[in-house]
PDB file of N, CA and C in Angstrom:
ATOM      1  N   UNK A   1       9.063  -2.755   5.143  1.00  0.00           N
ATOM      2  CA  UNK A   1       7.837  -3.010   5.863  1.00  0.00           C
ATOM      3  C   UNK A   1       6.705  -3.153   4.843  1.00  0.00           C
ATOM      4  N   UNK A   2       5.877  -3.860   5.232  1.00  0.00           N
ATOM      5  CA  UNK A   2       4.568  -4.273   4.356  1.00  0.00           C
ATOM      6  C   UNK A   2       3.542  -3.550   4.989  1.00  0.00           C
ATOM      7  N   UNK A   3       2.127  -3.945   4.394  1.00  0.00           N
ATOM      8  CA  UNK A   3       0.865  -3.617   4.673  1.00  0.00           C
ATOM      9  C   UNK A   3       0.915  -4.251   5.853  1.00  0.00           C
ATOM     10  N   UNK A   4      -0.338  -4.152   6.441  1.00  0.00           N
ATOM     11  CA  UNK A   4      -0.894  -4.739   7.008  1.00  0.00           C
ATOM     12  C   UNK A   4      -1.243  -6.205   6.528  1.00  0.00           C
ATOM     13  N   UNK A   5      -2.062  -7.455   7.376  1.00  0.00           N
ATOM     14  CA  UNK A   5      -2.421  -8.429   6.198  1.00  0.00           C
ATOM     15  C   UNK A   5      -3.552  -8.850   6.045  1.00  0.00           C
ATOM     16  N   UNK A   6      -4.075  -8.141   6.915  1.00  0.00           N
ATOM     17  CA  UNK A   6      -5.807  -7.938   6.065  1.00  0.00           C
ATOM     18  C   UNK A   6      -5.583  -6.991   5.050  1.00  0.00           C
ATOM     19  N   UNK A   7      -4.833  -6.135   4.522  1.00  0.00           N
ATOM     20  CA  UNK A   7      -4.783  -5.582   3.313  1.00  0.00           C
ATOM     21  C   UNK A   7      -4.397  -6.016   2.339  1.00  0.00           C
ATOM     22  N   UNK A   8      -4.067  -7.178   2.400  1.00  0.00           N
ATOM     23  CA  UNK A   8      -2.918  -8.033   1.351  1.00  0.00           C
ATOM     24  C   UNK A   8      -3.830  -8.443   0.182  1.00  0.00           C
ATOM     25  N   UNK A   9      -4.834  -8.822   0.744  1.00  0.00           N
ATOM     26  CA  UNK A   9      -6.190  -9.556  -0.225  1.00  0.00           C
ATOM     27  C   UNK A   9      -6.187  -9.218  -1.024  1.00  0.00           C
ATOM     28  N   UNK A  10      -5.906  -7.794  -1.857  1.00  0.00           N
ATOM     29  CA  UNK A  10      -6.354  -6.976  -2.738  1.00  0.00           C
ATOM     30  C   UNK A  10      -6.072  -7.394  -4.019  1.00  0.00           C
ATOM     31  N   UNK A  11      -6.047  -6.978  -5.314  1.00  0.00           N
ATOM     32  CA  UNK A  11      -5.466  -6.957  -6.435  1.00  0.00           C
ATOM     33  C   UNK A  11      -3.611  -6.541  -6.231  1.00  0.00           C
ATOM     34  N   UNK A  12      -3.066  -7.182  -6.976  1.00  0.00           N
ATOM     35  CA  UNK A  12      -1.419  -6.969  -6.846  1.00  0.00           C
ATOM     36  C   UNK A  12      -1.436  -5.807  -7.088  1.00  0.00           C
ATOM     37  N   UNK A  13      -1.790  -4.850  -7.737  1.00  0.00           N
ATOM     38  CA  UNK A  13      -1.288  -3.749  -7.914  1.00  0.00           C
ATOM     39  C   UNK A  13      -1.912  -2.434  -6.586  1.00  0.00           C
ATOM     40  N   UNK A  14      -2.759  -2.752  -6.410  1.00  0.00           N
ATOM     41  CA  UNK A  14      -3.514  -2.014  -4.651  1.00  0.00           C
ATOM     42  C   UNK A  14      -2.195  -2.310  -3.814  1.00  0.00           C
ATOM     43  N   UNK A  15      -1.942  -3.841  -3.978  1.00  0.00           N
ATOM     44  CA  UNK A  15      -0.625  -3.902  -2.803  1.00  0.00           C
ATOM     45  C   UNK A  15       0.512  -3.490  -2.921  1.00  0.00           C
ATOM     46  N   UNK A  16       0.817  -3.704  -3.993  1.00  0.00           N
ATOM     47  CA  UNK A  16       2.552  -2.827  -4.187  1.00  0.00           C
ATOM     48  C   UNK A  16       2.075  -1.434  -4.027  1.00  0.00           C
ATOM     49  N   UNK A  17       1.132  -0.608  -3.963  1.00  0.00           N
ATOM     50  CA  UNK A  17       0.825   1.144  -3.887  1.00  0.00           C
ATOM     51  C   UNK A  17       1.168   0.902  -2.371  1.00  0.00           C
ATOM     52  N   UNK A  18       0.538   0.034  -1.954  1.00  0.00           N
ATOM     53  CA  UNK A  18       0.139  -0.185  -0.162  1.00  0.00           C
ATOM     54  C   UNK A  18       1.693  -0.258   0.478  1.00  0.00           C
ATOM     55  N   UNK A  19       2.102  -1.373  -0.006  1.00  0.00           N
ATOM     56  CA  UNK A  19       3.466  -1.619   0.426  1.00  0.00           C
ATOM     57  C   UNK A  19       4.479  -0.377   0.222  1.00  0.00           C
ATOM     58  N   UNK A  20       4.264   0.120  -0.674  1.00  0.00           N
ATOM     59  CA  UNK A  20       5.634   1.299  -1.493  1.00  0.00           C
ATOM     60  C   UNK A  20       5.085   2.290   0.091  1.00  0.00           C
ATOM     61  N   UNK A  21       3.608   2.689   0.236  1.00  0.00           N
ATOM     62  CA  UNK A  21       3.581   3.929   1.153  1.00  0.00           C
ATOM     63  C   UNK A  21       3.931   4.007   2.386  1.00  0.00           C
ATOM     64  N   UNK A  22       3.595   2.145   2.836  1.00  0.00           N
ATOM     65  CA  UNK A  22       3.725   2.072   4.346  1.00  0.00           C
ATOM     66  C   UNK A  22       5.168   2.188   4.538  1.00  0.00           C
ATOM     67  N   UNK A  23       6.497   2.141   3.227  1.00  0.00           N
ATOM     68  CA  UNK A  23       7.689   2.326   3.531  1.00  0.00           C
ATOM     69  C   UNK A  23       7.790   4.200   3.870  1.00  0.00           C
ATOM     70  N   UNK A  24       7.180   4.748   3.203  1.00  0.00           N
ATOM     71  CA  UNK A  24       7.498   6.281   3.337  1.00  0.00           C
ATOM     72  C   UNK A  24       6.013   6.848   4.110  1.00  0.00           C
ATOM     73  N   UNK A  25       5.694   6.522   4.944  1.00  0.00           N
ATOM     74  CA  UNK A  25       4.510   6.691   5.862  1.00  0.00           C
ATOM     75  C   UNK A  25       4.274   8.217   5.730  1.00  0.00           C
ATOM     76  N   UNK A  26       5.708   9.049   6.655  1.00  0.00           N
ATOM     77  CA  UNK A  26       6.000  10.197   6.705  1.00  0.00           C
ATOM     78  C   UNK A  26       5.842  10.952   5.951  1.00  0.00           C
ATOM     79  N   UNK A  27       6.530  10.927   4.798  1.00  0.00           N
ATOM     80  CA  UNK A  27       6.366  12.138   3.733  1.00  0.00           C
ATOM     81  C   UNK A  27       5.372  11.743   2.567  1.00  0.00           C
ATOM     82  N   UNK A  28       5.469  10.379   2.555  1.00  0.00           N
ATOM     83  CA  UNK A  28       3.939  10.150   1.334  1.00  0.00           C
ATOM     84  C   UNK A  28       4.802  10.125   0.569  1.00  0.00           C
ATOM     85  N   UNK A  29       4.072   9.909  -1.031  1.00  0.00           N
ATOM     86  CA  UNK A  29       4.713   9.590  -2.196  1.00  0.00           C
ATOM     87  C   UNK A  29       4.052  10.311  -3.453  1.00  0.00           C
ATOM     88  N   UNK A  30       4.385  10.741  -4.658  1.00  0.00           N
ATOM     89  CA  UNK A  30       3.966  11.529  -5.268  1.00  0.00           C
ATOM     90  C   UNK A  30       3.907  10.211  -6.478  1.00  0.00           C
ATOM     91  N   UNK A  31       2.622  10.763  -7.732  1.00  0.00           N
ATOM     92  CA  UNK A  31       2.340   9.825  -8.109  1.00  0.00           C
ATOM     93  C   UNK A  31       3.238   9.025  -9.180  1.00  0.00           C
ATOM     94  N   UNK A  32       4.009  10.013  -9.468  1.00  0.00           N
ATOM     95  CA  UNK A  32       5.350   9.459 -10.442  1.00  0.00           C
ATOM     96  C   UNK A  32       6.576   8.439  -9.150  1.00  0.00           C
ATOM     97  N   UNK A  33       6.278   8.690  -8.152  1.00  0.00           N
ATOM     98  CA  UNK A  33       7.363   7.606  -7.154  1.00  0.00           C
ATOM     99  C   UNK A  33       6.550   6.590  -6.899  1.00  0.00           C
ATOM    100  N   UNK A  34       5.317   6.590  -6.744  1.00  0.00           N
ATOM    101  CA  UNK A  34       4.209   5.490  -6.624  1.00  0.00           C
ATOM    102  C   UNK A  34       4.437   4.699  -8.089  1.00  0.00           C
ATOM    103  N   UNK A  35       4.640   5.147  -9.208  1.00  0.00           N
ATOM    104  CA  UNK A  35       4.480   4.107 -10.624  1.00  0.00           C
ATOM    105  C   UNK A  35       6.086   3.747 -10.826  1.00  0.00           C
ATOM    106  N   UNK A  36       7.203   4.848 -10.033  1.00  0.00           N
ATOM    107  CA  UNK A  36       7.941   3.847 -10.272  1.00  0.00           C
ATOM    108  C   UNK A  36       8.305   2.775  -9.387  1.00  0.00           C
ATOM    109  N   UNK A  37       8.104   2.815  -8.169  1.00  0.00           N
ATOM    110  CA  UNK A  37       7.940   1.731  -7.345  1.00  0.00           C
ATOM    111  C   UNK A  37       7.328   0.861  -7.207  1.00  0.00           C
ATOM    112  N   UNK A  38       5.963   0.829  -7.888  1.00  0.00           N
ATOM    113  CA  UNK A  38       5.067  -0.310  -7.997  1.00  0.00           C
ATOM    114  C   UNK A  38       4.983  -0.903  -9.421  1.00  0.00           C
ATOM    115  N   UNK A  39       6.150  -0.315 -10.434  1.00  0.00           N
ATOM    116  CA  UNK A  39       6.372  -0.811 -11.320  1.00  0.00           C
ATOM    117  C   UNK A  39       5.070  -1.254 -12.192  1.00  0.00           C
ATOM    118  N   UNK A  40       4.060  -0.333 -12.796  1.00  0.00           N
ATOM    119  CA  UNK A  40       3.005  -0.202 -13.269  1.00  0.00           C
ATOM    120  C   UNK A  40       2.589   0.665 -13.815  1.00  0.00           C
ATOM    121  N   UNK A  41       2.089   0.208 -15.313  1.00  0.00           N
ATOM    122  CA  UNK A  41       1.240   1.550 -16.495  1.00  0.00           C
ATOM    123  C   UNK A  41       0.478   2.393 -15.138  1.00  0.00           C
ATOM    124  N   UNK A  42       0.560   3.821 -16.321  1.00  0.00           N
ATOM    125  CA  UNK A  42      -0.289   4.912 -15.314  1.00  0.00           C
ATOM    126  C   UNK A  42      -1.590   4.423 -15.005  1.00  0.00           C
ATOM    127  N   UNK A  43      -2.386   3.646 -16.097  1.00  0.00           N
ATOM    128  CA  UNK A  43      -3.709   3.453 -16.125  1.00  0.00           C
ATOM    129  C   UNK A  43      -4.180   2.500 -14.794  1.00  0.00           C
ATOM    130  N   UNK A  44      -3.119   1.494 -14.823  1.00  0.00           N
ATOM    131  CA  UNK A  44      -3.668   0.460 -13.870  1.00  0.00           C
ATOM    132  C   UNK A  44      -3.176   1.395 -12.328  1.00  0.00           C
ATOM    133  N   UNK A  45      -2.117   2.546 -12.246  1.00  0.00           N
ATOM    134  CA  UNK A  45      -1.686   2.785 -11.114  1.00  0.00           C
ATOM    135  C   UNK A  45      -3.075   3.672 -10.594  1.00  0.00           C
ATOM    136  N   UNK A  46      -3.365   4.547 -11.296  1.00  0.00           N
ATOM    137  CA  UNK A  46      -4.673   5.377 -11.103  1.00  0.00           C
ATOM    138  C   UNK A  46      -5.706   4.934 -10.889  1.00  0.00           C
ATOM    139  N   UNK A  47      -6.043   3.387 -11.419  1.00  0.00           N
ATOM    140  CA  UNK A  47      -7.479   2.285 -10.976  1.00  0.00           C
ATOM    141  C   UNK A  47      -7.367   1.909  -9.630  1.00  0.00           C
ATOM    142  N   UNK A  48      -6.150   1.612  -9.438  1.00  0.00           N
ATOM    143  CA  UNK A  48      -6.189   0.979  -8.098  1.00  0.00           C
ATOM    144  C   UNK A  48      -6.217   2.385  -7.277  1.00  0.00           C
ATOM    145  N   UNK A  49      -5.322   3.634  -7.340  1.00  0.00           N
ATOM    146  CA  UNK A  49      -5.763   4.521  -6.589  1.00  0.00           C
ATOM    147  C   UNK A  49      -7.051   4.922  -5.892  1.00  0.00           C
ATOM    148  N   UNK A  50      -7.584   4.839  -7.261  1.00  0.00           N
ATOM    149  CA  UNK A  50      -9.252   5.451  -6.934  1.00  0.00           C
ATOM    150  C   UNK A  50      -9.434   4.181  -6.184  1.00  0.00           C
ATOM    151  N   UNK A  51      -9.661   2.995  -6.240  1.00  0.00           N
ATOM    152  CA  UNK A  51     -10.157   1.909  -5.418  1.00  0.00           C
ATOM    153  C   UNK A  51      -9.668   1.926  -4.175  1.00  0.00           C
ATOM    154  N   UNK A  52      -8.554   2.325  -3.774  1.00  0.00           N
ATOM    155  CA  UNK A  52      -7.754   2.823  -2.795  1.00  0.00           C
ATOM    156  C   UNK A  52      -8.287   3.391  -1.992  1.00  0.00           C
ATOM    157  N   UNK A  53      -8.268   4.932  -2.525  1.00  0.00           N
ATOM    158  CA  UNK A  53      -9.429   6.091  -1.975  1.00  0.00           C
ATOM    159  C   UNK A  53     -10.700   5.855  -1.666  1.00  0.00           C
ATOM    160  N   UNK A  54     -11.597   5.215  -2.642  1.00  0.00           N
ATOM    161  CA  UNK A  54     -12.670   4.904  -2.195  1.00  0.00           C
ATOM    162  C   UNK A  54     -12.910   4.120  -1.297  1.00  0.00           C
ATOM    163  N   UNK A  55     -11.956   3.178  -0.846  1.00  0.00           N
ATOM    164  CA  UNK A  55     -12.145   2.195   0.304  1.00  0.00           C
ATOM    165  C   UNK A  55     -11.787   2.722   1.991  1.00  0.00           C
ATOM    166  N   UNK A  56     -11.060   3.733   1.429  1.00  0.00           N
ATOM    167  CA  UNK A  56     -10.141   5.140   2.898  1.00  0.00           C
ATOM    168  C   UNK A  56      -9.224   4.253   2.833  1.00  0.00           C
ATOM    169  N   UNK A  57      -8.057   3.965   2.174  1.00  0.00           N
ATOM    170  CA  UNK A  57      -6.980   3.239   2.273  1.00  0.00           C
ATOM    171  C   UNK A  57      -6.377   4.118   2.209  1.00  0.00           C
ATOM    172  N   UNK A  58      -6.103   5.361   1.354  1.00  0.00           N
ATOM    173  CA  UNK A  58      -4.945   6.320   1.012  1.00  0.00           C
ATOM    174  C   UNK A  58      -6.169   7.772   1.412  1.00  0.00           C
ATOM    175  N   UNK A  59      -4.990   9.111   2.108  1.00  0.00           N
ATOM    176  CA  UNK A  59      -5.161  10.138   1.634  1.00  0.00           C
ATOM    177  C   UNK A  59      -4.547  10.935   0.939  1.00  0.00           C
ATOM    178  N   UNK A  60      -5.412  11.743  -0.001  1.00  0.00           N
ATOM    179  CA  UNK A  60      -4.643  12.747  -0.935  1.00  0.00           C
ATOM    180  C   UNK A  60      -4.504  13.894  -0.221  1.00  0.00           C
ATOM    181  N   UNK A  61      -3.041  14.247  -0.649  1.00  0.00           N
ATOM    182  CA  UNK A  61      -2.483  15.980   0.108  1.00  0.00           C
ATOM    183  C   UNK A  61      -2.536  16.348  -1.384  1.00  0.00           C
ATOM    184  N   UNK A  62      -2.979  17.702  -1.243  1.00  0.00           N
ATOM    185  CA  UNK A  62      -2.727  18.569  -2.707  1.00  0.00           C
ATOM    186  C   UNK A  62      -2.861  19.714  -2.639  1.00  0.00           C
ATOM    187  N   UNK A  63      -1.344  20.447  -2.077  1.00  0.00           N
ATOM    188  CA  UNK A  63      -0.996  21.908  -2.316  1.00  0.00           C
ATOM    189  C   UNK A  63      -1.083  22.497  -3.286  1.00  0.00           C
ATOM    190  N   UNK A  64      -0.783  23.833  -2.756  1.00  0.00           N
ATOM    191  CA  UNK A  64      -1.249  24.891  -3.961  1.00  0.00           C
ATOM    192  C   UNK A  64       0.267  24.643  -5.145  1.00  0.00           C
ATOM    193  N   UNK A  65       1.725  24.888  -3.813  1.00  0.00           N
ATOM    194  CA  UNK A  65       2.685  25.195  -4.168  1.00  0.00           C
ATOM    195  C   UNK A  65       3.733  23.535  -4.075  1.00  0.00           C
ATOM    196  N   UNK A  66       3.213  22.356  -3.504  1.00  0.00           N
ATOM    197  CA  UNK A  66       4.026  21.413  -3.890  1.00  0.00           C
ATOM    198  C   UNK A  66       2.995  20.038  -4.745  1.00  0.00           C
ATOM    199  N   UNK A  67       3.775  19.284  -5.131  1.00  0.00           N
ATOM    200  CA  UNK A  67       2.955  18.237  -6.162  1.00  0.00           C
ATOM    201  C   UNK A  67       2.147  17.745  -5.001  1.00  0.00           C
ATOM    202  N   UNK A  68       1.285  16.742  -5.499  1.00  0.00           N
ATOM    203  CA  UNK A  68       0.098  16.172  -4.854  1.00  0.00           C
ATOM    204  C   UNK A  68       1.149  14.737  -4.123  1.00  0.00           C
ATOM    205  N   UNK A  69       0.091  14.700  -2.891  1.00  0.00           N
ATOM    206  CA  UNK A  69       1.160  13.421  -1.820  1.00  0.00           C
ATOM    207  C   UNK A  69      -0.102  12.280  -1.553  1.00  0.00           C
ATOM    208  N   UNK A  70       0.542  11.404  -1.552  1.00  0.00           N
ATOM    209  CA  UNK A  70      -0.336  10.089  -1.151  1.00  0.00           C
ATOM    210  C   UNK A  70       0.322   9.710   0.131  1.00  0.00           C
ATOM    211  N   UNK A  71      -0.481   9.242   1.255  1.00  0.00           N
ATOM    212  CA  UNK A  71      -0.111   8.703   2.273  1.00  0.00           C
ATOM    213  C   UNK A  71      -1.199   7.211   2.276  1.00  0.00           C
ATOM    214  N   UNK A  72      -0.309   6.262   3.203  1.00  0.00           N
ATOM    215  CA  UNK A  72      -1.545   5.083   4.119  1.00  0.00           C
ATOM    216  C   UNK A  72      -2.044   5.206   4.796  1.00  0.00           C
ATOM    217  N   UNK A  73      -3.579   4.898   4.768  1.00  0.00           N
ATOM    218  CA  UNK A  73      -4.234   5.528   6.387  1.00  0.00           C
ATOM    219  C   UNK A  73      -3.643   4.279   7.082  1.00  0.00           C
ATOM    220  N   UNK A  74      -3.889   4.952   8.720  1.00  0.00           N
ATOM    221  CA  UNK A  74      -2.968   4.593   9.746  1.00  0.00           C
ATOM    222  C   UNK A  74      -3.885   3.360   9.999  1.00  0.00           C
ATOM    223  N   UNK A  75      -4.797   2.999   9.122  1.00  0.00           N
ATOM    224  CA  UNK A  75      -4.893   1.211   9.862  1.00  0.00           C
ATOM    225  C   UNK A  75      -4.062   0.465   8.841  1.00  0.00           C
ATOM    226  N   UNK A  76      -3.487   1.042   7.661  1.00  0.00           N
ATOM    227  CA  UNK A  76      -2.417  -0.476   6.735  1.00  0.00           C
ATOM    228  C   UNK A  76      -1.362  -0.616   7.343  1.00  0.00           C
ATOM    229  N   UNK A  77      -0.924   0.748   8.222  1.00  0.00           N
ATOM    230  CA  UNK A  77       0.484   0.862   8.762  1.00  0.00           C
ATOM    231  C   UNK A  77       0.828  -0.100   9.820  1.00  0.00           C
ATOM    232  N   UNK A  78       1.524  -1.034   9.869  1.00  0.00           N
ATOM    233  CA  UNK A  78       1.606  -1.618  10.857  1.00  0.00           C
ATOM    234  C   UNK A  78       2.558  -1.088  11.949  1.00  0.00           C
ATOM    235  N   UNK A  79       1.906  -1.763  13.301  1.00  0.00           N
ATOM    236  CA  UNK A  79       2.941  -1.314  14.395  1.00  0.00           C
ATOM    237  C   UNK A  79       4.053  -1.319  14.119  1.00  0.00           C
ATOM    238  N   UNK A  80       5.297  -0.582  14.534  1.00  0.00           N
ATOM    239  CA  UNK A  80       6.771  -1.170  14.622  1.00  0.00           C
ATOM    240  C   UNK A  80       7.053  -1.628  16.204  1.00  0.00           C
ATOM    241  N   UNK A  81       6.210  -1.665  17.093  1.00  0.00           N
ATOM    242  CA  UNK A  81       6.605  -1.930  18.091  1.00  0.00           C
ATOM    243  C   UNK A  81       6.432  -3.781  18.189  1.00  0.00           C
ATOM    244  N   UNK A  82       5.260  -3.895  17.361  1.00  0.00           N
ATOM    245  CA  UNK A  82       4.541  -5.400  17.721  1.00  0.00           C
ATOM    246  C   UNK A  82       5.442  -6.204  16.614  1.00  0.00           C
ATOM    247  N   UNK A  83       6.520  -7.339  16.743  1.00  0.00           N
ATOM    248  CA  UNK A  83       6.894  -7.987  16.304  1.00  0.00           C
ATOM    249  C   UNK A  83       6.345  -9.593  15.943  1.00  0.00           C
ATOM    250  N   UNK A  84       5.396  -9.396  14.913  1.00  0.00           N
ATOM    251  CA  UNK A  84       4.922 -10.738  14.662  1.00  0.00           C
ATOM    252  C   UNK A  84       5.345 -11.545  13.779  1.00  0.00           C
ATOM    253  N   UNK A  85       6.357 -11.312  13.288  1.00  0.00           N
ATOM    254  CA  UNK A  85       7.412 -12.044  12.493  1.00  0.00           C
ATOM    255  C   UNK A  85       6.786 -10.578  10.807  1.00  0.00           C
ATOM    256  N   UNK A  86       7.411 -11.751   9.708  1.00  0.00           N
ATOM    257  CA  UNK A  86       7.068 -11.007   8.401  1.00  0.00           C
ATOM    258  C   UNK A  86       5.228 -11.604   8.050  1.00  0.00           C
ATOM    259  N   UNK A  87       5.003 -12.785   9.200  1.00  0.00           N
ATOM    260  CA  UNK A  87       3.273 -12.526   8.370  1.00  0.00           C
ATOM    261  C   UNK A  87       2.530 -11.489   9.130  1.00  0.00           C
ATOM    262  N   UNK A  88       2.810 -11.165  10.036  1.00  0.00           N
ATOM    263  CA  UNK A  88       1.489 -10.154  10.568  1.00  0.00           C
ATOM    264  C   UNK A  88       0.481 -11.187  11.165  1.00  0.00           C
ATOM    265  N   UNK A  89      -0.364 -10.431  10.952  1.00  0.00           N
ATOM    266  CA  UNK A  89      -1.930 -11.315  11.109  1.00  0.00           C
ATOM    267  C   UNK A  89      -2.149 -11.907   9.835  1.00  0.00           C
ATOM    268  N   UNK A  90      -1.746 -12.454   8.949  1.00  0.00           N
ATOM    269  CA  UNK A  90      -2.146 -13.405   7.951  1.00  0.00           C
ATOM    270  C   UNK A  90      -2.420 -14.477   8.179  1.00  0.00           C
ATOM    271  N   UNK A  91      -3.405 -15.436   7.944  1.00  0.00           N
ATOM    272  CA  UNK A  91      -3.522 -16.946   8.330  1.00  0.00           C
ATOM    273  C   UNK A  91      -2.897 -17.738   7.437  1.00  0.00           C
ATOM    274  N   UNK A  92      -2.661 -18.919   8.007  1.00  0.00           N
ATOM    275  CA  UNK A  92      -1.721 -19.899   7.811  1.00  0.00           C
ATOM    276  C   UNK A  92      -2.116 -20.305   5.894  1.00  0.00           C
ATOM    277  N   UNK A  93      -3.747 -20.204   6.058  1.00  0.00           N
ATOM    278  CA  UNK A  93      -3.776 -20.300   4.210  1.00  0.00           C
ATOM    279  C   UNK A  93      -3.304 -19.248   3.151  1.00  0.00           C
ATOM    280  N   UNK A  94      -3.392 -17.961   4.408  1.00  0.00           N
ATOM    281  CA  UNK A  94      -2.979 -16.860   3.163  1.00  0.00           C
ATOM    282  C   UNK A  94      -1.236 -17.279   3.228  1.00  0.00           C
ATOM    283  N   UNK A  95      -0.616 -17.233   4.191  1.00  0.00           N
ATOM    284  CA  UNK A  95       0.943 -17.447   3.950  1.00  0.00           C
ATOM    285  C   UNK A  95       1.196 -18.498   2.598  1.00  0.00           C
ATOM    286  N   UNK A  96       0.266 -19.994   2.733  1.00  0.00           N
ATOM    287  CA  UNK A  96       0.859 -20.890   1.886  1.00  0.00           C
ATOM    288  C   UNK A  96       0.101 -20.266   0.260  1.00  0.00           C
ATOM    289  N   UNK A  97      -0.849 -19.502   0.086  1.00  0.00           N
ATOM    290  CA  UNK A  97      -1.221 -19.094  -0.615  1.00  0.00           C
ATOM    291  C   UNK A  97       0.287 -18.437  -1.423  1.00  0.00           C
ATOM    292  N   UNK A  98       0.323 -17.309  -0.562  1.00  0.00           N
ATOM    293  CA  UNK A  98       1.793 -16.980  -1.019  1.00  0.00           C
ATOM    294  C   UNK A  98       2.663 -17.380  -1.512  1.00  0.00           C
ATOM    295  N   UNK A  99       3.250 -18.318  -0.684  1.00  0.00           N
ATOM    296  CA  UNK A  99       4.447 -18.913  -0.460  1.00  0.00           C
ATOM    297  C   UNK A  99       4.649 -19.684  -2.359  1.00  0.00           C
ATOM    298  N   UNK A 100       3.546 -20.301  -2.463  1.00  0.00           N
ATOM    299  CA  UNK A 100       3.027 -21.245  -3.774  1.00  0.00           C
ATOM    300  C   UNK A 100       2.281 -20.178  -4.410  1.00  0.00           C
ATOM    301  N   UNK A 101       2.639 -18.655  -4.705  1.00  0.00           N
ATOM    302  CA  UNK A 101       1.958 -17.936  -5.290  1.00  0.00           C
ATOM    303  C   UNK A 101       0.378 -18.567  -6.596  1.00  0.00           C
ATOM    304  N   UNK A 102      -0.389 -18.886  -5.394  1.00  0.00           N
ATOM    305  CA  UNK A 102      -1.468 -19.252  -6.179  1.00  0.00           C
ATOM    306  C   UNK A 102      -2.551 -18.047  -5.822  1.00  0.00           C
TER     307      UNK A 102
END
């Protein structure tokens, strides 16, 4: 499962954080499963975090007694009930955008 696709816009590396969480919604992701899943230096994974956070895209959990958890706030998550194929709400320029990764 993906973002949402008004979230897609972002810098590539905001979206693979986005994408990696909306797969583990539930338990969140700790920041060493976030860099290896989004396949990215710590530096750029932590820029986009904070940009993340600051936008309310992600919240931070941070126990006393387990590592720190990242979740998606519940507007990137998309429904599982609403089947709109794999674009979502993306428009027809963002798909070919894609598609022709320009």
């Amino acid at each position: 499962m993906q973002a949402k696709g008004q979230y897609r816009d972002r810098k590539d590396t905001q979206v693979a954080v986005l994408d990696a969480l909306v797969e583990r919604t539930e338990e969140g992701m700790t920041v060493f499963e976030l860099r290896a899943e989004a396949e990215v230096d710590i530096d750029e994974l932590e820029t986009a975090l904070a940009e993340l956070k600051q936008a309310g895209l992600i919240t931070v959990e941070n126990d006393d007694d387990e590592p720190m958890h990242i979740y998606p706030d519940d507007r990137v998550v998309p429904d599982p009930e609403v089947d709109d194929g794999d674009d979502g709400d993306r428009s027809l320029f963002e798909r070919v955008r894609d598609r022709f990764g320009v």
